[in-house]
Protein backbone atom coordinates (compact mmCIF):
# COMPACT_ATOMS: atom_id res chain seq x y z
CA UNK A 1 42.51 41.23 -32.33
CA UNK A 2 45.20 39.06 -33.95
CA UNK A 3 47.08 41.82 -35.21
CA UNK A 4 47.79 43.67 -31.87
CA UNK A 5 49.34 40.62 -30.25
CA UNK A 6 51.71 38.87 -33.37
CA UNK A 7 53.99 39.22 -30.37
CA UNK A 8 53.17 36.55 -29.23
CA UNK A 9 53.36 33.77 -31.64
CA UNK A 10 56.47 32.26 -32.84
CA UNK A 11 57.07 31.98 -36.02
CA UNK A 12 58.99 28.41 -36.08
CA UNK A 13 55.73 26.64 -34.23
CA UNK A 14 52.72 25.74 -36.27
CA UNK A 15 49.33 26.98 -35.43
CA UNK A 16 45.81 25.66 -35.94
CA UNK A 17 42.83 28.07 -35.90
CA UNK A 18 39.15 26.90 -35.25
CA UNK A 19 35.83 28.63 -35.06
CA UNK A 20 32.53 28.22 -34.69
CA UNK A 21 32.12 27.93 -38.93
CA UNK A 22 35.72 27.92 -39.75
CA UNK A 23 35.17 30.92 -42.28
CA UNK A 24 37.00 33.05 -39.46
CA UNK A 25 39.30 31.24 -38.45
CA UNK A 26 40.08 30.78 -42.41
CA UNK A 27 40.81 34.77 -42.70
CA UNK A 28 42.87 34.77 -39.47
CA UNK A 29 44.96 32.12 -41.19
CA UNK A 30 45.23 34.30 -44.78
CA UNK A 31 46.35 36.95 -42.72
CA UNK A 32 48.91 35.03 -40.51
CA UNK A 33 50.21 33.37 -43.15
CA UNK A 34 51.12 36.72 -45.27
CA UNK A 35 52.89 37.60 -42.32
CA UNK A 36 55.38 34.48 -42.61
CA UNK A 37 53.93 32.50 -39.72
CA UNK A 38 53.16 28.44 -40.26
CA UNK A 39 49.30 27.80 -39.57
CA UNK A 40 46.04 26.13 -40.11
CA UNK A 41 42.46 26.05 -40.79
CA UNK A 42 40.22 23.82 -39.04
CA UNK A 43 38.16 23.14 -42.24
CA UNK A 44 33.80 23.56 -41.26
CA UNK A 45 34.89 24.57 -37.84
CA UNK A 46 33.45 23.55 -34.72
CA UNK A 47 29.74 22.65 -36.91
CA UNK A 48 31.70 19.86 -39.09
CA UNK A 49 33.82 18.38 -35.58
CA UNK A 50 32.24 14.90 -34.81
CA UNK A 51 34.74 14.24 -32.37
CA UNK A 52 34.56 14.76 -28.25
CA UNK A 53 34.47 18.13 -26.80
CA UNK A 54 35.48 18.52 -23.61
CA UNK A 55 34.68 22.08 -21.91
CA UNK A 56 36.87 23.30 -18.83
């Protein structure tokens, strides 16, 4: 839950959020951002990425 752990982002650095659909990461970012930190939406999410994925 992103609201038990604002801890532990900074609020000088610049975050991007991504999900599956990008609709979630989208209300993570409204809610990050009303709480003064610098972030972004990954726009479609993971379904609109076209790009390599690499998983570790």
């Amino acid at each position: 839950m992103i609201s038990a752990n604002l801890d532990y982002f900074d609020k000088e650095k610049e975050y991007i959020f991504i999900c599956r659909s990008g609709r979630r990461s989208e209300n993570v970012c409204h809610y990050l951002q009303e709480q003064g930190y610098k972030v972004a939406n990954m726009v479609g999410g993971m379904l609109e990425w076209d790009g390599e994925v690499i998983v570790k």
